[in-house]
C-alpha atoms as a PDB file:
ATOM      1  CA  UNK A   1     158.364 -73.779  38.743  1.00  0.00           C
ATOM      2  CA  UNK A   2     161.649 -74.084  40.717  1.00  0.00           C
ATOM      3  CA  UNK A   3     161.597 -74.584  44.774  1.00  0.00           C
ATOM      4  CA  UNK A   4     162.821 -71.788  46.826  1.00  0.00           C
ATOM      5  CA  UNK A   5     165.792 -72.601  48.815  1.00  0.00           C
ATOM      6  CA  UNK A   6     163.526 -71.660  52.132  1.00  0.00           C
ATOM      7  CA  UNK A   7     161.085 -74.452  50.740  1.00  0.00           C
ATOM      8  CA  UNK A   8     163.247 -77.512  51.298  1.00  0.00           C
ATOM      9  CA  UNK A   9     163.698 -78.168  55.023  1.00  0.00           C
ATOM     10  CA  UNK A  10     166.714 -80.839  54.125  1.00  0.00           C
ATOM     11  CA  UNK A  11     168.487 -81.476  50.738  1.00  0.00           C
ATOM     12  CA  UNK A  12     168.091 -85.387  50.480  1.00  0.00           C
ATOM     13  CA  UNK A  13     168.676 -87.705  47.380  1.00  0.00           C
ATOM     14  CA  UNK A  14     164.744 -87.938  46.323  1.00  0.00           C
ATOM     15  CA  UNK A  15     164.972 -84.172  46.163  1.00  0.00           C
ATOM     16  CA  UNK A  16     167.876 -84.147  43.720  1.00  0.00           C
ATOM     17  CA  UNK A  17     165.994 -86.598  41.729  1.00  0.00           C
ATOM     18  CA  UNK A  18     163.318 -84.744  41.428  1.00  0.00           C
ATOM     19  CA  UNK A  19     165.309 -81.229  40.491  1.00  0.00           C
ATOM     20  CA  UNK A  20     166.315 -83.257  37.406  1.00  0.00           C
ATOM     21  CA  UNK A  21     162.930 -84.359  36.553  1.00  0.00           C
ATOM     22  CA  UNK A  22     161.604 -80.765  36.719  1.00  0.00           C
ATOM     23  CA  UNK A  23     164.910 -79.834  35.212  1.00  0.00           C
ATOM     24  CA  UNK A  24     165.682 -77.238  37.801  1.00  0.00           C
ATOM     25  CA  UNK A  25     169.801 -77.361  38.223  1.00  0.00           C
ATOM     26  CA  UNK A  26     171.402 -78.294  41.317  1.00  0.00           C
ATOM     27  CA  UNK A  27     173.969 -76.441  43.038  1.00  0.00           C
ATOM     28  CA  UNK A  28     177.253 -77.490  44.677  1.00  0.00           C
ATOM     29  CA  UNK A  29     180.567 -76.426  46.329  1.00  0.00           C
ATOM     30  CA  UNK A  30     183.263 -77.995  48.351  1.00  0.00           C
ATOM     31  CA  UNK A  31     183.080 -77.451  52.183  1.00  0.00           C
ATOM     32  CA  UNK A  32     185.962 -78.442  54.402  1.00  0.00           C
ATOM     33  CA  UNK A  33     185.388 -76.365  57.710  1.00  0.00           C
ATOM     34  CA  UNK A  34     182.333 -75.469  59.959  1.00  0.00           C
ATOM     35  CA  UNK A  35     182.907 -71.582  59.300  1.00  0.00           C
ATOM     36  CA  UNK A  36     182.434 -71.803  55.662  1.00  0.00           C
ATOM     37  CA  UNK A  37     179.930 -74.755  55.510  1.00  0.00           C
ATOM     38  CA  UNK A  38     177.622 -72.578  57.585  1.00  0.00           C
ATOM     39  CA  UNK A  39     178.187 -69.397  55.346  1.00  0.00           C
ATOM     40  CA  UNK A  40     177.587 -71.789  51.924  1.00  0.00           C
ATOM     41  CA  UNK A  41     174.334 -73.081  53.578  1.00  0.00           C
ATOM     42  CA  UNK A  42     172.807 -70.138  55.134  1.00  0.00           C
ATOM     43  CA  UNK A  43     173.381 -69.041  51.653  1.00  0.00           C
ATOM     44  CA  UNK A  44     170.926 -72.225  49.821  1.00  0.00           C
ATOM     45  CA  UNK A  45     173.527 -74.539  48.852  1.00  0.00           C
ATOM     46  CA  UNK A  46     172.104 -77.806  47.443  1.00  0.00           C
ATOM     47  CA  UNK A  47     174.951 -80.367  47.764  1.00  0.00           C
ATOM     48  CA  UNK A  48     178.161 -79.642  49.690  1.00  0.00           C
ATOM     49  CA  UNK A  49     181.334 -81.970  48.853  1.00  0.00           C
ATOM     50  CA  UNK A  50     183.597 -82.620  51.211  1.00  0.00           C
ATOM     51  CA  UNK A  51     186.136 -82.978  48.616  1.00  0.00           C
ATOM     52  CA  UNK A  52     189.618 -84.849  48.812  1.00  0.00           C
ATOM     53  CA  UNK A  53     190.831 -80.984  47.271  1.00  0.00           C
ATOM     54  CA  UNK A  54     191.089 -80.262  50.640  1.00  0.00           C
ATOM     55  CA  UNK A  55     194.331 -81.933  50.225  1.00  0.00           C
ATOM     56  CA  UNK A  56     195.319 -79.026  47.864  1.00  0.00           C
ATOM     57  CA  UNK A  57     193.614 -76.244  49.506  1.00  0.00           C
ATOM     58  CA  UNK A  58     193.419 -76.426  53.012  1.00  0.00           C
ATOM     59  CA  UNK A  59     197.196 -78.815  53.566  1.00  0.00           C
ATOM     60  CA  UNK A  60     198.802 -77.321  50.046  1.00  0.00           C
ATOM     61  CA  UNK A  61     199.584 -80.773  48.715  1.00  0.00           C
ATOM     62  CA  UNK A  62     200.400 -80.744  44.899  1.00  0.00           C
ATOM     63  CA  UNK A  63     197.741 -83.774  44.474  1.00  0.00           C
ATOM     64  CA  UNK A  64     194.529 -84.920  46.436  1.00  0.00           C
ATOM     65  CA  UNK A  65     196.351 -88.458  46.785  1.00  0.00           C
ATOM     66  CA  UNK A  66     198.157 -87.553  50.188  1.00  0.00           C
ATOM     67  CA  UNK A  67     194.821 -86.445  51.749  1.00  0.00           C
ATOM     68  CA  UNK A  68     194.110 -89.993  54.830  1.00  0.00           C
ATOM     69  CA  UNK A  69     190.691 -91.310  55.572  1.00  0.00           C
ATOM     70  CA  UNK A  70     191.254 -89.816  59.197  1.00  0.00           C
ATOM     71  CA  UNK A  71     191.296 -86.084  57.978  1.00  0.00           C
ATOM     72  CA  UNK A  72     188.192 -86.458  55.156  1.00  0.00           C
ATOM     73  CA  UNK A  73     186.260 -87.480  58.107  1.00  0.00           C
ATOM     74  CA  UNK A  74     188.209 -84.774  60.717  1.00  0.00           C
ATOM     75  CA  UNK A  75     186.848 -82.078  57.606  1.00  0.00           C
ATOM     76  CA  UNK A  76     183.490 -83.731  57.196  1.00  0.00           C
ATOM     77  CA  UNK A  77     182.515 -83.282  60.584  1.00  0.00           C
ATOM     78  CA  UNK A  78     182.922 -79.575  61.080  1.00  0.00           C
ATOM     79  CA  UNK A  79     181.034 -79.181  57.915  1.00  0.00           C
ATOM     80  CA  UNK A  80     178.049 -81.629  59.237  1.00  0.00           C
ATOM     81  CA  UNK A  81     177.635 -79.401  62.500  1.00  0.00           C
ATOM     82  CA  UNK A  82     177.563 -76.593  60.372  1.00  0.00           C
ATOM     83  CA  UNK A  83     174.764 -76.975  58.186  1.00  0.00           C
ATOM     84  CA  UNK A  84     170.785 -77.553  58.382  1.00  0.00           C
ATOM     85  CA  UNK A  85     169.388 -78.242  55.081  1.00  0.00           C
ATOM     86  CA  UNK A  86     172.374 -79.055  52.177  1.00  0.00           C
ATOM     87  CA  UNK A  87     172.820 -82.831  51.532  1.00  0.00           C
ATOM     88  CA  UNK A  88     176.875 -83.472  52.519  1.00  0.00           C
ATOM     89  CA  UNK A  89     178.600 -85.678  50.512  1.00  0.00           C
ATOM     90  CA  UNK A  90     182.386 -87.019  50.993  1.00  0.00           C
ATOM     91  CA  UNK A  91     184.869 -88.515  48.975  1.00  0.00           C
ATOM     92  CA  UNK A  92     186.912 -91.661  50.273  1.00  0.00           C
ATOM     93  CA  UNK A  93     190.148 -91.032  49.552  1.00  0.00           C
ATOM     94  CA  UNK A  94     192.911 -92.323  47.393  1.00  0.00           C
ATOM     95  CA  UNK A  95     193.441 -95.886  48.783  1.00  0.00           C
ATOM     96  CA  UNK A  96     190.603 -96.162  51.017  1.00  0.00           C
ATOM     97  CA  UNK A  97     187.952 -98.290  48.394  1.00  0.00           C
ATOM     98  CA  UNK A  98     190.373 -99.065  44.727  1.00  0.00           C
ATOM     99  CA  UNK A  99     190.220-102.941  44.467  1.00  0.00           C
ATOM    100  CA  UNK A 100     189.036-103.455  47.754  1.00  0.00           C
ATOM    101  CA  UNK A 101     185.382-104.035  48.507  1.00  0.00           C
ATOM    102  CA  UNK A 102     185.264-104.977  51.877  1.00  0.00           C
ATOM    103  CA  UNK A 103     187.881-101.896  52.608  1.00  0.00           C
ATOM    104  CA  UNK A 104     185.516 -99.364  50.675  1.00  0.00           C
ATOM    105  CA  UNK A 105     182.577-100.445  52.975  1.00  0.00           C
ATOM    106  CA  UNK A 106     184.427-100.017  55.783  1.00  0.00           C
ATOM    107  CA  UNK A 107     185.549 -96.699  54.832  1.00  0.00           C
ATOM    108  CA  UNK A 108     182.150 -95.737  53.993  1.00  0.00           C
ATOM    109  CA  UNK A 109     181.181 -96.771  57.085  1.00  0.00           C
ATOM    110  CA  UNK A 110     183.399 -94.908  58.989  1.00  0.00           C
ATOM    111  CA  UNK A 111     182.807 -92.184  57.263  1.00  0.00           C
ATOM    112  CA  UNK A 112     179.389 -92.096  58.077  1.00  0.00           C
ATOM    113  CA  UNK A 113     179.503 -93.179  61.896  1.00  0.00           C
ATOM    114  CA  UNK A 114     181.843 -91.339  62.743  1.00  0.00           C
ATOM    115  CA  UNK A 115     180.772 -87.674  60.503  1.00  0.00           C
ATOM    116  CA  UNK A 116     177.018 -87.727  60.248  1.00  0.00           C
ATOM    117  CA  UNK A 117     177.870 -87.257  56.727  1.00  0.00           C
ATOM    118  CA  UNK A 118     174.885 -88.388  54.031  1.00  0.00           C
ATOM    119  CA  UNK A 119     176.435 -90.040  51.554  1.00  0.00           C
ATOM    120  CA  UNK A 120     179.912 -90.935  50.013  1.00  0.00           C
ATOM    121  CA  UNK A 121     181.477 -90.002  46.194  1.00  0.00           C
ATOM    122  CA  UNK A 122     183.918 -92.684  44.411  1.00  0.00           C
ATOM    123  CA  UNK A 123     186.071 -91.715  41.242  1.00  0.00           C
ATOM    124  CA  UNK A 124     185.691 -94.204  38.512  1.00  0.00           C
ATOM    125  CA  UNK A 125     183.106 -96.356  36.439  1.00  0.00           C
ATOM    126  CA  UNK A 126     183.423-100.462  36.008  1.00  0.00           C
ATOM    127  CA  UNK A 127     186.496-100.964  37.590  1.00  0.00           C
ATOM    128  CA  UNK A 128     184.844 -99.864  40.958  1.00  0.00           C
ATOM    129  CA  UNK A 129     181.686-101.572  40.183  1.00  0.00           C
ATOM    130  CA  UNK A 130     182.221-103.892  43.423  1.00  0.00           C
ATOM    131  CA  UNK A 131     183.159-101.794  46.041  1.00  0.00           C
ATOM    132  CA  UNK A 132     180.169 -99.182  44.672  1.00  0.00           C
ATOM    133  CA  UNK A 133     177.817-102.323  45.123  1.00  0.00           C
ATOM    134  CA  UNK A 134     179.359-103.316  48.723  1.00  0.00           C
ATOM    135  CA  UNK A 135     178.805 -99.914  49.687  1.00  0.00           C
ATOM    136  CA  UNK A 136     175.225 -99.495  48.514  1.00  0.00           C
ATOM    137  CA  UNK A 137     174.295-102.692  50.223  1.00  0.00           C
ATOM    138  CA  UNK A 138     175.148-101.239  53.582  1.00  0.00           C
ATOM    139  CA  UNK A 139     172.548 -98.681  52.495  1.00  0.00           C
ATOM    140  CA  UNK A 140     174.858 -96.004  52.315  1.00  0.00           C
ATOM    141  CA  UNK A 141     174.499 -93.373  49.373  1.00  0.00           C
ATOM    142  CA  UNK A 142     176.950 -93.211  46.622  1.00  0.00           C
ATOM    143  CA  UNK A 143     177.182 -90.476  44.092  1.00  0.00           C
ATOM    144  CA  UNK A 144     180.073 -91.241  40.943  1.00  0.00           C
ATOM    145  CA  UNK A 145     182.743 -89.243  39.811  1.00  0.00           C
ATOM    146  CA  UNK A 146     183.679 -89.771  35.961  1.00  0.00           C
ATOM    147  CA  UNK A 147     185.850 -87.727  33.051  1.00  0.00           C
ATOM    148  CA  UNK A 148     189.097 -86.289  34.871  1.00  0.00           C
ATOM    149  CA  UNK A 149     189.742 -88.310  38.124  1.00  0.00           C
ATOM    150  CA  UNK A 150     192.657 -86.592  39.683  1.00  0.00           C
ATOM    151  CA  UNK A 151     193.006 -89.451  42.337  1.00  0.00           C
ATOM    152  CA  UNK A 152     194.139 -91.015  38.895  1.00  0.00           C
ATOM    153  CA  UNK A 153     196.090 -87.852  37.729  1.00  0.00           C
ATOM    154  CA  UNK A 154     199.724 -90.214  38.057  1.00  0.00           C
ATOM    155  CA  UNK A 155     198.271 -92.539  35.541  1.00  0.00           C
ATOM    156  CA  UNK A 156     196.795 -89.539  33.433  1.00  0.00           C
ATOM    157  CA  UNK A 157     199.588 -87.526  33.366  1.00  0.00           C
ATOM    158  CA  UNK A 158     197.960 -84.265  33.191  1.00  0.00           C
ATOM    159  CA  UNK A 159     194.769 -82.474  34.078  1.00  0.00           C
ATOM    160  CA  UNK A 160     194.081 -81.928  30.479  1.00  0.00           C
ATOM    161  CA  UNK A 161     189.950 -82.363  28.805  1.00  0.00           C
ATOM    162  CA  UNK A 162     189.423 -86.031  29.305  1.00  0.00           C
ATOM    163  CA  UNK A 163     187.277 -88.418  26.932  1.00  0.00           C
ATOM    164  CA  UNK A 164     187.522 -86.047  23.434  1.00  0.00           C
ATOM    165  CA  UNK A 165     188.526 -89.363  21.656  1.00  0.00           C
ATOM    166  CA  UNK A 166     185.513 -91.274  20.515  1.00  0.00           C
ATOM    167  CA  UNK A 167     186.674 -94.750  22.579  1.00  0.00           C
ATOM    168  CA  UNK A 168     187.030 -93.331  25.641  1.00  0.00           C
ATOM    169  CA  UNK A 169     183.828 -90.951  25.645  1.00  0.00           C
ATOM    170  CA  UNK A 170     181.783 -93.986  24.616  1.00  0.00           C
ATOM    171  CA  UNK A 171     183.327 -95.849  27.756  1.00  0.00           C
ATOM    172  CA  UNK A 172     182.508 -92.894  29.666  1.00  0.00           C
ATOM    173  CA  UNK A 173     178.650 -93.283  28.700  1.00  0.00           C
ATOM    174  CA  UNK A 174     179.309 -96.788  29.650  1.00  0.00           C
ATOM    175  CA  UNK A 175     180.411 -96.144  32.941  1.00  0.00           C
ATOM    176  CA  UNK A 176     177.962 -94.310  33.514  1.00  0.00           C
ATOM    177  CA  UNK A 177     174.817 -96.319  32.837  1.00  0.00           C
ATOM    178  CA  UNK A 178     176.759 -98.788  35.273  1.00  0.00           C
ATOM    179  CA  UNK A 179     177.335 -96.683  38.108  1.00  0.00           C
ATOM    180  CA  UNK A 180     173.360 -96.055  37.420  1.00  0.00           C
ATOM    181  CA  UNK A 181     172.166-100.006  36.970  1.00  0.00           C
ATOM    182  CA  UNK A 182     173.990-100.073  40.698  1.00  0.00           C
ATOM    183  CA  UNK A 183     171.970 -97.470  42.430  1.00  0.00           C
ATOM    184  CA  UNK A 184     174.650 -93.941  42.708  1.00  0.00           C
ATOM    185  CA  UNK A 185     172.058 -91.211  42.826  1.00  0.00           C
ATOM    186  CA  UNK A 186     174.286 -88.771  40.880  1.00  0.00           C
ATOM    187  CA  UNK A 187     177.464 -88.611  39.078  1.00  0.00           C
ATOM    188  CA  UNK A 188     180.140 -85.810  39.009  1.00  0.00           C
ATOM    189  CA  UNK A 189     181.310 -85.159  35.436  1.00  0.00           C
ATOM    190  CA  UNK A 190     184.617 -82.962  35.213  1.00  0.00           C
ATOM    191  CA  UNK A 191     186.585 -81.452  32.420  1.00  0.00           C
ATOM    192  CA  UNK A 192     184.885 -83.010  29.742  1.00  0.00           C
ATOM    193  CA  UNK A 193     183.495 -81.893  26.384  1.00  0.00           C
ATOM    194  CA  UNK A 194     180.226 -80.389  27.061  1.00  0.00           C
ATOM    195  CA  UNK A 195     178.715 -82.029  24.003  1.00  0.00           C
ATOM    196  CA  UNK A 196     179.483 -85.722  25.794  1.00  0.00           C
ATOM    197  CA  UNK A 197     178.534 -83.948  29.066  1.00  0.00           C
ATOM    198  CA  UNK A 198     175.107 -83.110  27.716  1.00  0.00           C
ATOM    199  CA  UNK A 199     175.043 -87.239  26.145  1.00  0.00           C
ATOM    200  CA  UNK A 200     175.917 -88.432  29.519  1.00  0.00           C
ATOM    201  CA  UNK A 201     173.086 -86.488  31.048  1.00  0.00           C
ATOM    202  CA  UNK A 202     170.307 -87.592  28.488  1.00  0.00           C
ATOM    203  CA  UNK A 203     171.812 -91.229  28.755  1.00  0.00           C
ATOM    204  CA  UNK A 204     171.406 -91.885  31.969  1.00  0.00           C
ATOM    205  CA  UNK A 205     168.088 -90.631  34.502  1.00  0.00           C
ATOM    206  CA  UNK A 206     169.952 -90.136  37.771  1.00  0.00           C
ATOM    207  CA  UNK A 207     171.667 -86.459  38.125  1.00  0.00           C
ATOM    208  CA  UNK A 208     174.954 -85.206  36.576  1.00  0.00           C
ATOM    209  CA  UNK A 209     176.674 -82.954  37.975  1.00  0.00           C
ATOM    210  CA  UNK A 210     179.700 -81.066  35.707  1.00  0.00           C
ATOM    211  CA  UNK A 211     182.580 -79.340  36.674  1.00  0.00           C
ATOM    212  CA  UNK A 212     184.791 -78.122  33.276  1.00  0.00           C
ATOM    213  CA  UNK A 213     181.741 -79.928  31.874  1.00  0.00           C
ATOM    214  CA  UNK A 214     179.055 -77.069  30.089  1.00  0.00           C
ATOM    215  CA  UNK A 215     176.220 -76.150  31.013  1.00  0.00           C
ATOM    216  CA  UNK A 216     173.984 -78.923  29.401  1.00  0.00           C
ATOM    217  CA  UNK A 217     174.147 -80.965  32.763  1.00  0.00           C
ATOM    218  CA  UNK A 218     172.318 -81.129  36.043  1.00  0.00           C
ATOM    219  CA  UNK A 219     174.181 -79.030  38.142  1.00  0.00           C
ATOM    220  CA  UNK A 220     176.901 -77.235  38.588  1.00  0.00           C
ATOM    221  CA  UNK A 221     180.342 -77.981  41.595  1.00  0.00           C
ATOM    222  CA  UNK A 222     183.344 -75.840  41.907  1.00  0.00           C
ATOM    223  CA  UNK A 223     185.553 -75.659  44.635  1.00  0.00           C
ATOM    224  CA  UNK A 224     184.746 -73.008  47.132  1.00  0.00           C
ATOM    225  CA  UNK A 225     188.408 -71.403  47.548  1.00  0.00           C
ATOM    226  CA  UNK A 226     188.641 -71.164  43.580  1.00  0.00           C
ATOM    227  CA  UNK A 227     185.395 -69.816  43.275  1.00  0.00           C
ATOM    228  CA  UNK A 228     185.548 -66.594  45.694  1.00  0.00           C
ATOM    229  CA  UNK A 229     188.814 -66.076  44.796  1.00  0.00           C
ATOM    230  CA  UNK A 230     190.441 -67.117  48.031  1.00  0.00           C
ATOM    231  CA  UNK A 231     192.999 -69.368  45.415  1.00  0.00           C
ATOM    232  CA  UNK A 232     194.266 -67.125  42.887  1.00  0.00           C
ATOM    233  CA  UNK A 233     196.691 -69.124  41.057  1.00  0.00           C
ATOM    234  CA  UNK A 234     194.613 -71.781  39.728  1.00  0.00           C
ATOM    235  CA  UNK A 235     192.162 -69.813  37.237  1.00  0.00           C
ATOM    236  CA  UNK A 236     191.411 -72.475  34.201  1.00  0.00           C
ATOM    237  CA  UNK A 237     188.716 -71.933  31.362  1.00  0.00           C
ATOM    238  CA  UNK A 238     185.849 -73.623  33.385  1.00  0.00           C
ATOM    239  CA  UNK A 239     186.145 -71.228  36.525  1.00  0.00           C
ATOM    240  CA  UNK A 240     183.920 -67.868  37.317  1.00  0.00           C
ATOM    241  CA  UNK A 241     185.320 -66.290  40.244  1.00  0.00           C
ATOM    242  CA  UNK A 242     182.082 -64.254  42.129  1.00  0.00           C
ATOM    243  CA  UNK A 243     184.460 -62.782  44.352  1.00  0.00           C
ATOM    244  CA  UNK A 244     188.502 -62.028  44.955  1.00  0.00           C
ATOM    245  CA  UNK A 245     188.412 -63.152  48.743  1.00  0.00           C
ATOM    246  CA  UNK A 246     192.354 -62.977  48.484  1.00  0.00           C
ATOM    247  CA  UNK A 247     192.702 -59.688  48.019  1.00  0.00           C
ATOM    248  CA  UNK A 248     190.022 -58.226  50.808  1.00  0.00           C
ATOM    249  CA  UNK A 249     192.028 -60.255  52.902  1.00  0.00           C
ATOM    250  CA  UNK A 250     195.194 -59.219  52.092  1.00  0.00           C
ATOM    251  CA  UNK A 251     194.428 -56.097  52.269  1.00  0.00           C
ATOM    252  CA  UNK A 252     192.290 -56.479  55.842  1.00  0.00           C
ATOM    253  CA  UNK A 253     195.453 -57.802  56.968  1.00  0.00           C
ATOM    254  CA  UNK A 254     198.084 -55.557  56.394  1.00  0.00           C
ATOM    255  CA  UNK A 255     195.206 -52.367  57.607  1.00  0.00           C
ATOM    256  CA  UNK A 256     195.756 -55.018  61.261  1.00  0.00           C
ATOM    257  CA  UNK A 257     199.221 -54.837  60.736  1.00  0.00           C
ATOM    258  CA  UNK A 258     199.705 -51.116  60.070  1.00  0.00           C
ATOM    259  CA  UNK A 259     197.151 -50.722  62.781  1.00  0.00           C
ATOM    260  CA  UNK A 260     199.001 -52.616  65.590  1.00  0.00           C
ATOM    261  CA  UNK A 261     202.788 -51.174  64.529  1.00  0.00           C
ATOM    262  CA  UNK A 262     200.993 -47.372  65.230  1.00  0.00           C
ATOM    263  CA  UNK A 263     199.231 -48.362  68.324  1.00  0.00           C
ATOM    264  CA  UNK A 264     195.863 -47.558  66.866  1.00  0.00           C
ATOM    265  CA  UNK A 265     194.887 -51.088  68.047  1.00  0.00           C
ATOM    266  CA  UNK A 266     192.968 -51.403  70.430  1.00  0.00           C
ATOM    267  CA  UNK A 267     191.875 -48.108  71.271  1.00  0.00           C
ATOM    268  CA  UNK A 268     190.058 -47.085  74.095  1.00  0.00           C
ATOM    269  CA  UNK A 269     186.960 -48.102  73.367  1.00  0.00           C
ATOM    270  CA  UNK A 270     188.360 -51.660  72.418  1.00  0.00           C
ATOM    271  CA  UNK A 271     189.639 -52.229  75.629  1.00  0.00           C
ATOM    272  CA  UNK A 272     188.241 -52.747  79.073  1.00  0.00           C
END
């Protein structure tokens, strides 16, 4: 029997755990702003990700690499006042934790002092291993992120389906048992075969959570803007759009322009 959303008074990581073991699926977006976050959890949102995409979609940056430590925790804590029951989780950004342990702690850290944030995402599997551990030992939550890594995407070259060669989907597995053994409560899975998705996620008992990944998983993450349509130029195969956001706006917009140019706005009853 899955929990209504009215049931659970705060998303925490015991509750995810336990949506996996009753193999009810978790859901996730990206948050960046207090406006949306409060929309996305008024709606029942499980997990909210202050993702490092904000670097794409809120500052138009071609990568999530340019995105500072500084603005993932200015974005994390409009989202934080926003909400009252989805667990918020945010990723340290590129060059804020990569061969670094005592610098991923204190970016953790900071992130959570200073956001209210509850927990903190890392891309990659052993090579991370330390500063995952350094951060768990401050007793501060951290969820994985595994498959395509676009804080990565200079050494990958392209945001094609990662791990459909046998060596590096076994290494993926891998990873992922490790990032378990050191305590992440989840991982994030993206734009991988669904058959290894659906391995991962009987390999390992913490939750996965795909994106590009099947449905075989956990849960499901998108990000928000792609997902109600607000981006329109990034539609790939893994991507349902429940809305087109861009075009009610558009068209809300030019109505205020036309509006305005005719002096229709304000009329008399919209003015004192």
């Amino acid at each position: 029997m899955s929990v209504h959303k009215s049931d659970i008074k705060r998303v925490t990581t015991h509750q995810l755990q336990e949506m996996k073991n009753r193999g009810e699926k978790i859901s996730m977006l990206t948050a960046y702003d207090y406006s949306m976050a409060r929309i996305l959890d008024q709606a029942g949102i499980d997990v909210l990700l202050v993702g490092d995409s904000a670097s794409n979609v809120m500052a138009g940056n071609e990568t999530t690499l340019p995105i500072t430590l500084d603005q993932m925790i200015y974005h994390a804590q409009g989202v934080v006042r926003a909400i009252s029951r989805s667990f918020v989780v945010v990723d340290l950004p590129f060059g804020s934790y990569q061969g670094n342990s005592r610098l991923a702690l204190e970016s953790a850290i900071r992130i959570m002092k200073e956001s209210g944030a509850h927990s903190v995402k890392l891309e990659g599997g052993a090579e991370i291993k330390e500063s995952v551990l350094r951060v768990l030992s401050a007793g501060v939550p951290v969820m994985g992120h595994l498959g395509l890594t676009p804080q990565s995407i200079y050494k990958f070259g392209t945001y094609t389906v990662r791990a459909k060669e046998e060596e590096e989907a076994n290494k993926l597995i891998e990873d992922a048992k490790i990032l378990e053994e050191c305590g992440c409560f989840a991982i994030v899975v993206e734009k991988i075969p669904s058959a290894l998705a659906k391995r991962v996620a009987e390999s390992v008992s913490i939750p996965i959570i795909g994106i590009g990944a099947g449905s075989d998983v956990d849960g499901q993450v998108l990000v928000v803007h792609d997902m109600l349509g607000i981006t329109q130029e990034f539609q790939p195969r893994f991507l349902r759009q429940y809305a087109n956001l861009s075009k009610i706006m558009l068209e809300a917009t030019e109505n205020y322009i036309r509006d305005v140019k005719a002096q229709d706005f304000p009329n008399k009853k919209e003015s004192y």
